[in-house]
N, C-alpha and C. Protein backbone atom coordinates (compact mmCIF):
# COMPACT_ATOMS: atom_id res chain seq x y z
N UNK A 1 0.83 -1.18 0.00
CA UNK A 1 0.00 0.00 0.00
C UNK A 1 0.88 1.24 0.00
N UNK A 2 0.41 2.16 -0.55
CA UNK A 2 1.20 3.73 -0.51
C UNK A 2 0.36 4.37 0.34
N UNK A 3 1.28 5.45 0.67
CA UNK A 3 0.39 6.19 1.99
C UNK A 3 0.70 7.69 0.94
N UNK A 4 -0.43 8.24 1.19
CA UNK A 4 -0.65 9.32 0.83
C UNK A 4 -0.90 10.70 1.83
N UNK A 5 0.11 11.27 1.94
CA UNK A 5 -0.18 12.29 2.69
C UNK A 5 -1.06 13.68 2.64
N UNK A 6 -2.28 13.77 3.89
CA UNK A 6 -3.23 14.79 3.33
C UNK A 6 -3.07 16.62 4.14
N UNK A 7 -2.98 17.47 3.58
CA UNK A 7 -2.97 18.41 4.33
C UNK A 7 -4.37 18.92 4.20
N UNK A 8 -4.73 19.99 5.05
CA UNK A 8 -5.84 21.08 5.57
C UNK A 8 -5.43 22.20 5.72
N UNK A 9 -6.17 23.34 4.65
CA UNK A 9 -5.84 24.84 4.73
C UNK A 9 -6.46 25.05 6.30
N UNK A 10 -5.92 26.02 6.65
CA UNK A 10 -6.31 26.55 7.98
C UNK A 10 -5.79 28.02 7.99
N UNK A 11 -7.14 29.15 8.01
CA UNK A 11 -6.17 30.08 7.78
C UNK A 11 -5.28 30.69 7.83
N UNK A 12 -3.91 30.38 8.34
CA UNK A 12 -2.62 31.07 8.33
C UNK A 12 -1.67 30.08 7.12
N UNK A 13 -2.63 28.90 7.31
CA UNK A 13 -1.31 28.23 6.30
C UNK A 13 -1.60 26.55 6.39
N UNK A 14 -0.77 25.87 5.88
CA UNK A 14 -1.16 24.51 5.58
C UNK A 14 -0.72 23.16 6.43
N UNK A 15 -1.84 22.85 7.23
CA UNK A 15 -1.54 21.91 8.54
C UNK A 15 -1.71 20.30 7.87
N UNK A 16 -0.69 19.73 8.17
CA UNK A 16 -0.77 17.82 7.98
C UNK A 16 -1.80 17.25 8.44
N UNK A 17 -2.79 16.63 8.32
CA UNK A 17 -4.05 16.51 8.92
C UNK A 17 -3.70 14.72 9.40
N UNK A 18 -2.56 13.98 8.34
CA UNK A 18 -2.66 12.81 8.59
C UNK A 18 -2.40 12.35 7.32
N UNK A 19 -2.09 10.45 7.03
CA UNK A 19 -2.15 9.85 6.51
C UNK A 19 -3.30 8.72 6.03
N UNK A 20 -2.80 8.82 4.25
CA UNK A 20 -4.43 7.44 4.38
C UNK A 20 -4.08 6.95 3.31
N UNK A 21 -4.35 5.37 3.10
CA UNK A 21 -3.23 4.96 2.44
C UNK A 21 -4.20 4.88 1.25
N UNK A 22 -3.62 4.65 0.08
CA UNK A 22 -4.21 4.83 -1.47
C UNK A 22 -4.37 3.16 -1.66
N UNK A 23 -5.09 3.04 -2.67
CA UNK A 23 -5.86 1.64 -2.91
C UNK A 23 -4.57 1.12 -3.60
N UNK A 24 -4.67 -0.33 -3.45
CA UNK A 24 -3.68 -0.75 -4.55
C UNK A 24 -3.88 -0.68 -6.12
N UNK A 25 -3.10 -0.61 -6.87
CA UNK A 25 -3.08 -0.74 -8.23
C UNK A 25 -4.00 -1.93 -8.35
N UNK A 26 -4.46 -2.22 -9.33
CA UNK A 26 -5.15 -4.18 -10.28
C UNK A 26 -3.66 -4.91 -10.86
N UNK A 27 -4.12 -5.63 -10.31
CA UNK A 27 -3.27 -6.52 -11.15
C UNK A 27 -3.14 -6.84 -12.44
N UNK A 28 -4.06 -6.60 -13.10
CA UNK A 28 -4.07 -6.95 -14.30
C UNK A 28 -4.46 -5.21 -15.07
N UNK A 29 -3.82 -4.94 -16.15
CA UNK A 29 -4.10 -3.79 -16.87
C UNK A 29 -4.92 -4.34 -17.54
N UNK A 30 -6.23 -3.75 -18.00
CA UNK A 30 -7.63 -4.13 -18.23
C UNK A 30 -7.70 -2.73 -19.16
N UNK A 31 -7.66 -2.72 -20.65
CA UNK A 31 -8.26 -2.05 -21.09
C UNK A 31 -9.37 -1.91 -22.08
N UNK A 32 -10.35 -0.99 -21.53
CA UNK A 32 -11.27 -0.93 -22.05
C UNK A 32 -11.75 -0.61 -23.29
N UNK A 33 -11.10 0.14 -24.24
CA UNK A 33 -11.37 0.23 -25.32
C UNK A 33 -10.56 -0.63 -26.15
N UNK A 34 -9.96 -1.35 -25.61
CA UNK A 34 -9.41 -2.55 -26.84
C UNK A 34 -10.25 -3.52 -27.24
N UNK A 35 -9.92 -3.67 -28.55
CA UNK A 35 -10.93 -4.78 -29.28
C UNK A 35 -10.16 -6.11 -29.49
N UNK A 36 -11.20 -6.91 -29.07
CA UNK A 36 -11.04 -8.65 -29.16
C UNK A 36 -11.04 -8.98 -30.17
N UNK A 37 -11.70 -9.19 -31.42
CA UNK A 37 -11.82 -9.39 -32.79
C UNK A 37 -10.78 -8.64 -33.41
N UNK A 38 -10.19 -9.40 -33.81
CA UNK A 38 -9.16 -9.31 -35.00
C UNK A 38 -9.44 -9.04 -36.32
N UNK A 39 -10.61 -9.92 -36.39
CA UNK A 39 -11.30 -10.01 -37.63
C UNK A 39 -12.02 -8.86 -38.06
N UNK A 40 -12.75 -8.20 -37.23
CA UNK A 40 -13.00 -6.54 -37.12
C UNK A 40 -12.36 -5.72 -37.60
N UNK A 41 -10.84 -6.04 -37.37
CA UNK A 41 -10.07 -5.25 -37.40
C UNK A 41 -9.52 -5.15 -38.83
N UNK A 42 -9.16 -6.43 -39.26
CA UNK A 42 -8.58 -6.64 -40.47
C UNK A 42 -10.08 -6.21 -41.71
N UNK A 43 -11.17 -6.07 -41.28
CA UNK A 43 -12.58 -5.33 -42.07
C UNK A 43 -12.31 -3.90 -42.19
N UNK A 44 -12.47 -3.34 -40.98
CA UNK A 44 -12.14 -1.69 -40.93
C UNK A 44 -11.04 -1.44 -41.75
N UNK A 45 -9.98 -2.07 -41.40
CA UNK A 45 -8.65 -1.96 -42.12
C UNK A 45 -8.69 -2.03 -44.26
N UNK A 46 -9.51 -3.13 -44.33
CA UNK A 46 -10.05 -2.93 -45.71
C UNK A 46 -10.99 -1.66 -46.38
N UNK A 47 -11.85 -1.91 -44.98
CA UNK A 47 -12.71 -0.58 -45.54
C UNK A 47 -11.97 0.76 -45.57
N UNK A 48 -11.62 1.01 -44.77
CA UNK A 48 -10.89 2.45 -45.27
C UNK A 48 -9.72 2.55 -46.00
N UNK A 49 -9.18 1.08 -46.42
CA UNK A 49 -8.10 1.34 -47.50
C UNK A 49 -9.16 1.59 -48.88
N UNK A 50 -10.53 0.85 -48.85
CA UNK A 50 -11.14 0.96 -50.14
C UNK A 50 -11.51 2.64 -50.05
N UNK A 51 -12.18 3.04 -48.87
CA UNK A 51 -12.56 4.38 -48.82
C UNK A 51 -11.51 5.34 -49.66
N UNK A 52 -10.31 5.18 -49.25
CA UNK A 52 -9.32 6.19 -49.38
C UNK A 52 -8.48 6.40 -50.76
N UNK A 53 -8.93 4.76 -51.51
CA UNK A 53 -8.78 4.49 -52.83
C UNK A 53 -10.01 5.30 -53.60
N UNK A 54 -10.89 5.22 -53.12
CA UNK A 54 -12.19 5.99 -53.90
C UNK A 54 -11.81 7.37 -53.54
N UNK A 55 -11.13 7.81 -52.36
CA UNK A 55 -11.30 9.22 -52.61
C UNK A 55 -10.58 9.94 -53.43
N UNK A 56 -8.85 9.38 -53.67
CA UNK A 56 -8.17 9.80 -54.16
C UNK A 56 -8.51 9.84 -55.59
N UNK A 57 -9.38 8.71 -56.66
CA UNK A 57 -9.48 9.15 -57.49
C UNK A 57 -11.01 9.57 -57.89
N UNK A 58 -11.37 10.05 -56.85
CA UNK A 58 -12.14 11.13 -57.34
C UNK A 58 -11.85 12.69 -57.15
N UNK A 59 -10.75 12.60 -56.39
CA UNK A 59 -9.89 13.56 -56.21
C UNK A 59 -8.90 14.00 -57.75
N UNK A 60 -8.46 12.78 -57.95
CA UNK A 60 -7.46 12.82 -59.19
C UNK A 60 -8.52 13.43 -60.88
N UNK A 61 -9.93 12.89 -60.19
CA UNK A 61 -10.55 13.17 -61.84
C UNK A 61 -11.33 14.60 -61.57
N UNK A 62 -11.03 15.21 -60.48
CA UNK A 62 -11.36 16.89 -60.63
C UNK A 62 -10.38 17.40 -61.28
N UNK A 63 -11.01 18.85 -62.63
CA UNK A 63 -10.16 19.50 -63.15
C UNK A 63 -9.36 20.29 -61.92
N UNK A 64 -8.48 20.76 -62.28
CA UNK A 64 -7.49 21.79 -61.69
C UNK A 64 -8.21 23.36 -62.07
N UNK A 65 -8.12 24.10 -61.18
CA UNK A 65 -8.08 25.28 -61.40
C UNK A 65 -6.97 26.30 -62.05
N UNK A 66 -7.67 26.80 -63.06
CA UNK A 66 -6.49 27.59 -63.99
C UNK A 66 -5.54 28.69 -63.15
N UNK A 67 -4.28 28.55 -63.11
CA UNK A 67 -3.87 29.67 -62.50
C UNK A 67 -3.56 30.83 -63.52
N UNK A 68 -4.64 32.10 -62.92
CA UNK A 68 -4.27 33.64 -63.71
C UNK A 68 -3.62 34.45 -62.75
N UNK A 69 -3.09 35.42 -64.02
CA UNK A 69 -2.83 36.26 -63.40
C UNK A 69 -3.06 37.79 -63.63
N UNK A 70 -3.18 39.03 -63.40
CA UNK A 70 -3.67 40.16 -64.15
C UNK A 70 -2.07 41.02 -63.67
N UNK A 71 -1.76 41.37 -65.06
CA UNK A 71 -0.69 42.47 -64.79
C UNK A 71 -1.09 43.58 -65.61
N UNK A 72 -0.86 44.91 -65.11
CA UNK A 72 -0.57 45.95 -65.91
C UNK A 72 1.09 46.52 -66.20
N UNK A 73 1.36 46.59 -67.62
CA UNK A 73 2.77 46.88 -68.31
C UNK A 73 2.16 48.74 -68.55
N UNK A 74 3.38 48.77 -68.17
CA UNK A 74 4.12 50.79 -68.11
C UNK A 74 4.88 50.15 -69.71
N UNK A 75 4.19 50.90 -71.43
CA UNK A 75 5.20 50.97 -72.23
C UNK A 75 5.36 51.92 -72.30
N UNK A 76 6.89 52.53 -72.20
CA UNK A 76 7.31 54.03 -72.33
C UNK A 76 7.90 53.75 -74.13
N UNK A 77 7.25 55.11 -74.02
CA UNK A 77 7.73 55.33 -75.76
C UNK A 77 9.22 56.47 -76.18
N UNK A 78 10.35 56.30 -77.07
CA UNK A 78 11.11 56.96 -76.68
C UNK A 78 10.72 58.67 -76.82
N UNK A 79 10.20 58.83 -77.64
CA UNK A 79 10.01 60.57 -77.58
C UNK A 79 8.49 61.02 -77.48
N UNK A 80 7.90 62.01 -77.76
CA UNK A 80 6.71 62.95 -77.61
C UNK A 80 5.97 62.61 -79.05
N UNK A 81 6.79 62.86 -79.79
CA UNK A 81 6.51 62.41 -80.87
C UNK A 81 6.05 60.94 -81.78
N UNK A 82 6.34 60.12 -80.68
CA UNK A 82 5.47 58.34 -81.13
C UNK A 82 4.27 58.65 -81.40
N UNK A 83 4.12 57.53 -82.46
CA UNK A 83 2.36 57.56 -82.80
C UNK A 83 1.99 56.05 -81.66
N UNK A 84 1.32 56.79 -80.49
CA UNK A 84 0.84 56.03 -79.65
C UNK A 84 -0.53 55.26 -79.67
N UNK A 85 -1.07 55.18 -80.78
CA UNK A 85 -2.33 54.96 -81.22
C UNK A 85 -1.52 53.21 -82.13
N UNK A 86 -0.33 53.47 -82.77
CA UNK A 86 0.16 52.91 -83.64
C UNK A 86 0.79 52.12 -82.46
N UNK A 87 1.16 52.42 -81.48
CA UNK A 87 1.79 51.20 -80.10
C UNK A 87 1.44 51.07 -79.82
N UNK A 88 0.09 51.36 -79.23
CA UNK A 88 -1.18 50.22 -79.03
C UNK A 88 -1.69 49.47 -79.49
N UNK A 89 -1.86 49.50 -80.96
CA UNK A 89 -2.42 48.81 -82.04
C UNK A 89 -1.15 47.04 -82.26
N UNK A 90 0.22 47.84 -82.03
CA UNK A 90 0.87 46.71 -82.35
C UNK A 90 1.19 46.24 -80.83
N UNK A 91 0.99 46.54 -79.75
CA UNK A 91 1.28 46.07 -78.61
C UNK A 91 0.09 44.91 -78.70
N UNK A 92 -1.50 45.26 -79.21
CA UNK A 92 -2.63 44.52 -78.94
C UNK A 92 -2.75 43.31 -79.91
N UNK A 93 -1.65 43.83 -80.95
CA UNK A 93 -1.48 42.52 -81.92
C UNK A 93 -1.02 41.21 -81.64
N UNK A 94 -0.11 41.75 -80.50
CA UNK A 94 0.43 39.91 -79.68
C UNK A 94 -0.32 39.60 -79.61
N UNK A 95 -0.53 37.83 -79.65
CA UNK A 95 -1.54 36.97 -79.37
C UNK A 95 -0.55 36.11 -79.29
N UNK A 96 -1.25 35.19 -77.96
CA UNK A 96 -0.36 34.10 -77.74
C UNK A 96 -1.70 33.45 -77.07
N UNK A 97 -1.60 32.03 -76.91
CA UNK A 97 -2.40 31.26 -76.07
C UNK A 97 -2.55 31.56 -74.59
N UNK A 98 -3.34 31.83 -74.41
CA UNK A 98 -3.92 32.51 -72.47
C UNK A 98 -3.70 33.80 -72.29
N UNK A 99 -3.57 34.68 -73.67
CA UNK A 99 -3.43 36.27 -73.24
C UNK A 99 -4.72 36.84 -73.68
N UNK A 100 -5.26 37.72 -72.91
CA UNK A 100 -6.30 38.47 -72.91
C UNK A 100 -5.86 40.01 -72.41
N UNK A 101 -5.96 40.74 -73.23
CA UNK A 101 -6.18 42.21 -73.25
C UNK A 101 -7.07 43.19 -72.81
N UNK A 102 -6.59 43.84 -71.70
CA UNK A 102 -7.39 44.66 -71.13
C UNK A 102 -7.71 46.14 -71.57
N UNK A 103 -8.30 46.71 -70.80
CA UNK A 103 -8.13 48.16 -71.04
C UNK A 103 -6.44 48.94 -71.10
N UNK A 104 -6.68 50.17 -71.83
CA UNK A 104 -5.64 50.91 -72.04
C UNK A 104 -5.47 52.44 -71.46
N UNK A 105 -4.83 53.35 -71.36
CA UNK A 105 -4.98 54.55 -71.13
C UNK A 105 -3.68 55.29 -70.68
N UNK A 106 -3.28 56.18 -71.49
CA UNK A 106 -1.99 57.29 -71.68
C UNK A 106 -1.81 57.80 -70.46
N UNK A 107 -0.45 57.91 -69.87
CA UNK A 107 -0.79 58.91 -69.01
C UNK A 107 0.65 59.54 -69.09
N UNK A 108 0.61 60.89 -68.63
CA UNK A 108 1.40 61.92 -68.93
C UNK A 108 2.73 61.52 -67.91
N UNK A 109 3.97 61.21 -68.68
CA UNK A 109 5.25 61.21 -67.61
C UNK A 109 5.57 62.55 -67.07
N UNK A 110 6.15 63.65 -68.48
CA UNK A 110 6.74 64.44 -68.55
C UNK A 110 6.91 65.01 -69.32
N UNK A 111 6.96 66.17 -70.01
CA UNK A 111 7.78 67.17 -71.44
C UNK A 111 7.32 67.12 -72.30
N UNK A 112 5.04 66.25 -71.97
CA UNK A 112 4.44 66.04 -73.39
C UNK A 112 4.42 64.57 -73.11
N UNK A 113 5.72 63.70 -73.00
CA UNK A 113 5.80 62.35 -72.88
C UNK A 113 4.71 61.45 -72.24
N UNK A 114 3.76 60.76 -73.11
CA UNK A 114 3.00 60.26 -72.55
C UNK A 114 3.46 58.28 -72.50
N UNK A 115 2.89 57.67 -71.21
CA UNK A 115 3.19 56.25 -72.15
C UNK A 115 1.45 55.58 -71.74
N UNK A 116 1.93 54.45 -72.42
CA UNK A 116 0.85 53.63 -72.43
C UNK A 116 1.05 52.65 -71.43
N UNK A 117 -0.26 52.50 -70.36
CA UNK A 117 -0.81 51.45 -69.42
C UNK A 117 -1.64 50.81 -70.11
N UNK A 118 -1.72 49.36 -69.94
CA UNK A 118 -2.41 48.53 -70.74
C UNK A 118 -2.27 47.33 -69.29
N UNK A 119 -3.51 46.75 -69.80
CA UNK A 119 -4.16 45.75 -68.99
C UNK A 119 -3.86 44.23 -69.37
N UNK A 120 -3.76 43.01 -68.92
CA UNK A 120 -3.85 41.63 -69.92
C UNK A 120 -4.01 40.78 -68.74
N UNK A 121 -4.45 39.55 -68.78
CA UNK A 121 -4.94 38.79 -68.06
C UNK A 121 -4.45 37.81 -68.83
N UNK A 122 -2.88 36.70 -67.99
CA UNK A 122 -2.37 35.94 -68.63
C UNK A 122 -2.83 34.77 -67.69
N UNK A 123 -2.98 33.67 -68.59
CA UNK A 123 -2.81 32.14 -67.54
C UNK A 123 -1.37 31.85 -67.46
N UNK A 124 -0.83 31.82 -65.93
CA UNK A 124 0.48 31.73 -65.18
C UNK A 124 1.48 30.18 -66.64
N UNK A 125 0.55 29.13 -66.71
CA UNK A 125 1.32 28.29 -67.40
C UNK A 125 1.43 28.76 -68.75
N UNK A 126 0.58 29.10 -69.67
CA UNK A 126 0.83 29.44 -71.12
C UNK A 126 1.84 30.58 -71.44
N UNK A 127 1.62 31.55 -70.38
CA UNK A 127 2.32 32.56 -70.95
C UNK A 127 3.29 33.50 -69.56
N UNK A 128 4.00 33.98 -69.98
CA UNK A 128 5.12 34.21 -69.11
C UNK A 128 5.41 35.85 -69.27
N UNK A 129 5.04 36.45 -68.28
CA UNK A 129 5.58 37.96 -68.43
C UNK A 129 6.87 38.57 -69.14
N UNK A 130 7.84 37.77 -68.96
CA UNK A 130 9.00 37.73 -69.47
C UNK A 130 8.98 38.20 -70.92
N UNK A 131 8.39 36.62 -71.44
CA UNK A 131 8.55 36.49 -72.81
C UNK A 131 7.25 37.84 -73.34
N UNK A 132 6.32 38.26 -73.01
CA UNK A 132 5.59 39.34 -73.11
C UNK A 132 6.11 40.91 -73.47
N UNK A 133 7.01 40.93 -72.41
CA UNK A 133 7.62 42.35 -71.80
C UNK A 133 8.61 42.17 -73.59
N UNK A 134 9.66 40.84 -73.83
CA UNK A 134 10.51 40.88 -74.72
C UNK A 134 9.66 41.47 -76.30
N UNK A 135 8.49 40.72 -76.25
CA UNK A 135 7.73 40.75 -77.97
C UNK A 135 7.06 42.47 -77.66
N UNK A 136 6.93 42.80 -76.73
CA UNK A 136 6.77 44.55 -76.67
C UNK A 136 8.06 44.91 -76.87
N UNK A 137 9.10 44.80 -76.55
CA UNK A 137 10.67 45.50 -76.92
C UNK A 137 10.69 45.52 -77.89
N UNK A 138 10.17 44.44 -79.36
CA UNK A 138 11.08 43.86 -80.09
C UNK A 138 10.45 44.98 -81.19
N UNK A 139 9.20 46.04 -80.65
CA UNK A 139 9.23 46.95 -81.47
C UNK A 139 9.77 47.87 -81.38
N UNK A 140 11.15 48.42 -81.29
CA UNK A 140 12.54 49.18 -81.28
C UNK A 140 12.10 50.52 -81.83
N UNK A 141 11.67 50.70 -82.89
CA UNK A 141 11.09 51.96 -83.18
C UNK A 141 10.31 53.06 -82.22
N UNK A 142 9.29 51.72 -81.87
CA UNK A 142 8.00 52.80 -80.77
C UNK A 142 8.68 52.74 -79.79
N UNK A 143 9.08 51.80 -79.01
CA UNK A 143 8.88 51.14 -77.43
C UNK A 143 10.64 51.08 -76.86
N UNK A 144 11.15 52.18 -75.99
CA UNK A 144 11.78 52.29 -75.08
C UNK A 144 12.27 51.36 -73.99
N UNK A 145 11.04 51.33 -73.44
CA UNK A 145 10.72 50.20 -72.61
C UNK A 145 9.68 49.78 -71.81
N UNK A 146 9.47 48.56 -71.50
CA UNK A 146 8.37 47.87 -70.94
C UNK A 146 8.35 47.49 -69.50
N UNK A 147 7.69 48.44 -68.36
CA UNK A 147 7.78 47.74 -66.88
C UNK A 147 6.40 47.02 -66.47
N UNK A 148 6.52 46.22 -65.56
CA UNK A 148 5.19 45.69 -64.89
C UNK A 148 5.43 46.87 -63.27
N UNK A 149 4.05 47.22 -63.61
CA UNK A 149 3.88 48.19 -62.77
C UNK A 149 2.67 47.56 -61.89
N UNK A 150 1.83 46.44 -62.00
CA UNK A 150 1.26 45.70 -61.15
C UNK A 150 1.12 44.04 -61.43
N UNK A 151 1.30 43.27 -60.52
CA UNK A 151 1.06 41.65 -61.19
C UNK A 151 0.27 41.26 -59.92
N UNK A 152 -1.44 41.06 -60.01
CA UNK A 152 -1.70 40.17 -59.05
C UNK A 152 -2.49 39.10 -59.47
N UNK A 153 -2.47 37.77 -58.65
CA UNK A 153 -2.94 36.79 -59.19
C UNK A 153 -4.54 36.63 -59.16
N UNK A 154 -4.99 36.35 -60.02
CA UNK A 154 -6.70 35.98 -59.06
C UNK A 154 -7.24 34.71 -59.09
């Protein structure tokens, strides 16, 4: 037997009241939620391997969601003098698979210098800002240069 020692608050502080001894342990560890059937076991065990086989491919035969993205490109044009009507026209001529074209609109840098903001809504796998920003450079005449002045995904 173990003896367990008990105290009693008393108000100034904590008095030994005595000993009392604690029950013995069982002899035997007895637990209660364990299962006897084996055979139970090795069922459940099937069933949720079948469950988990069904989920995954009904998991596997949902489409994926497309990843987009919406950026707006800053094209600066080199002088005052660009026909900016004519760099829009050939900026809107790219076409590539997953590009969509947004709105447009000039806005004044400096000294007259206006550039063009333009809108596009690319899918992240088909098309690549990169290669975008390059096929706007590659008109050398109009286009100075090309920044992303916003990229967010939706």
């Amino acid at each position: 037997m173990t003896v367990i020692e008990q105290y009693v608050w008393v108000g100034w502080g904590w008095i030994k009241s005595g000993a009392v001894e604690a029950p013995a342990a069982a002899e035997e560890d007895f637990d209660l939620f364990a299962s006897d059937d084996e055979e139970e076991d090795a069922e459940k065990a099937a069933l949720v391997a079948q469950r988990l086989k069904e989920y995954n491919e009904k998991k596997a035969a949902k489409p994926k969601p497309v990843a987009k993205s919406m950026v707006i490109l800053d094209v600066k044009p080199w002088d005052d003098e660009t026909d900016m009507k004519a760099l829009e026209a050939n900026v809107r001529g790219i076409e590539m698979p997953g590009l969509v074209w947004g709105t447009s609109k000039l806005q004044a840098i400096g000294y007259g210098i206006k550039k063009l903001q333009i809108t596009a809504v690319v899918e992240d796998d088909k098309v690549g800002v990169d290669d975008l920003s390059e096929q706007i450079e590659a008109f050398e005449d109009l286009v100075q240069s090309v920044d992303v002045a916003s990229f967010n995904k939706l």
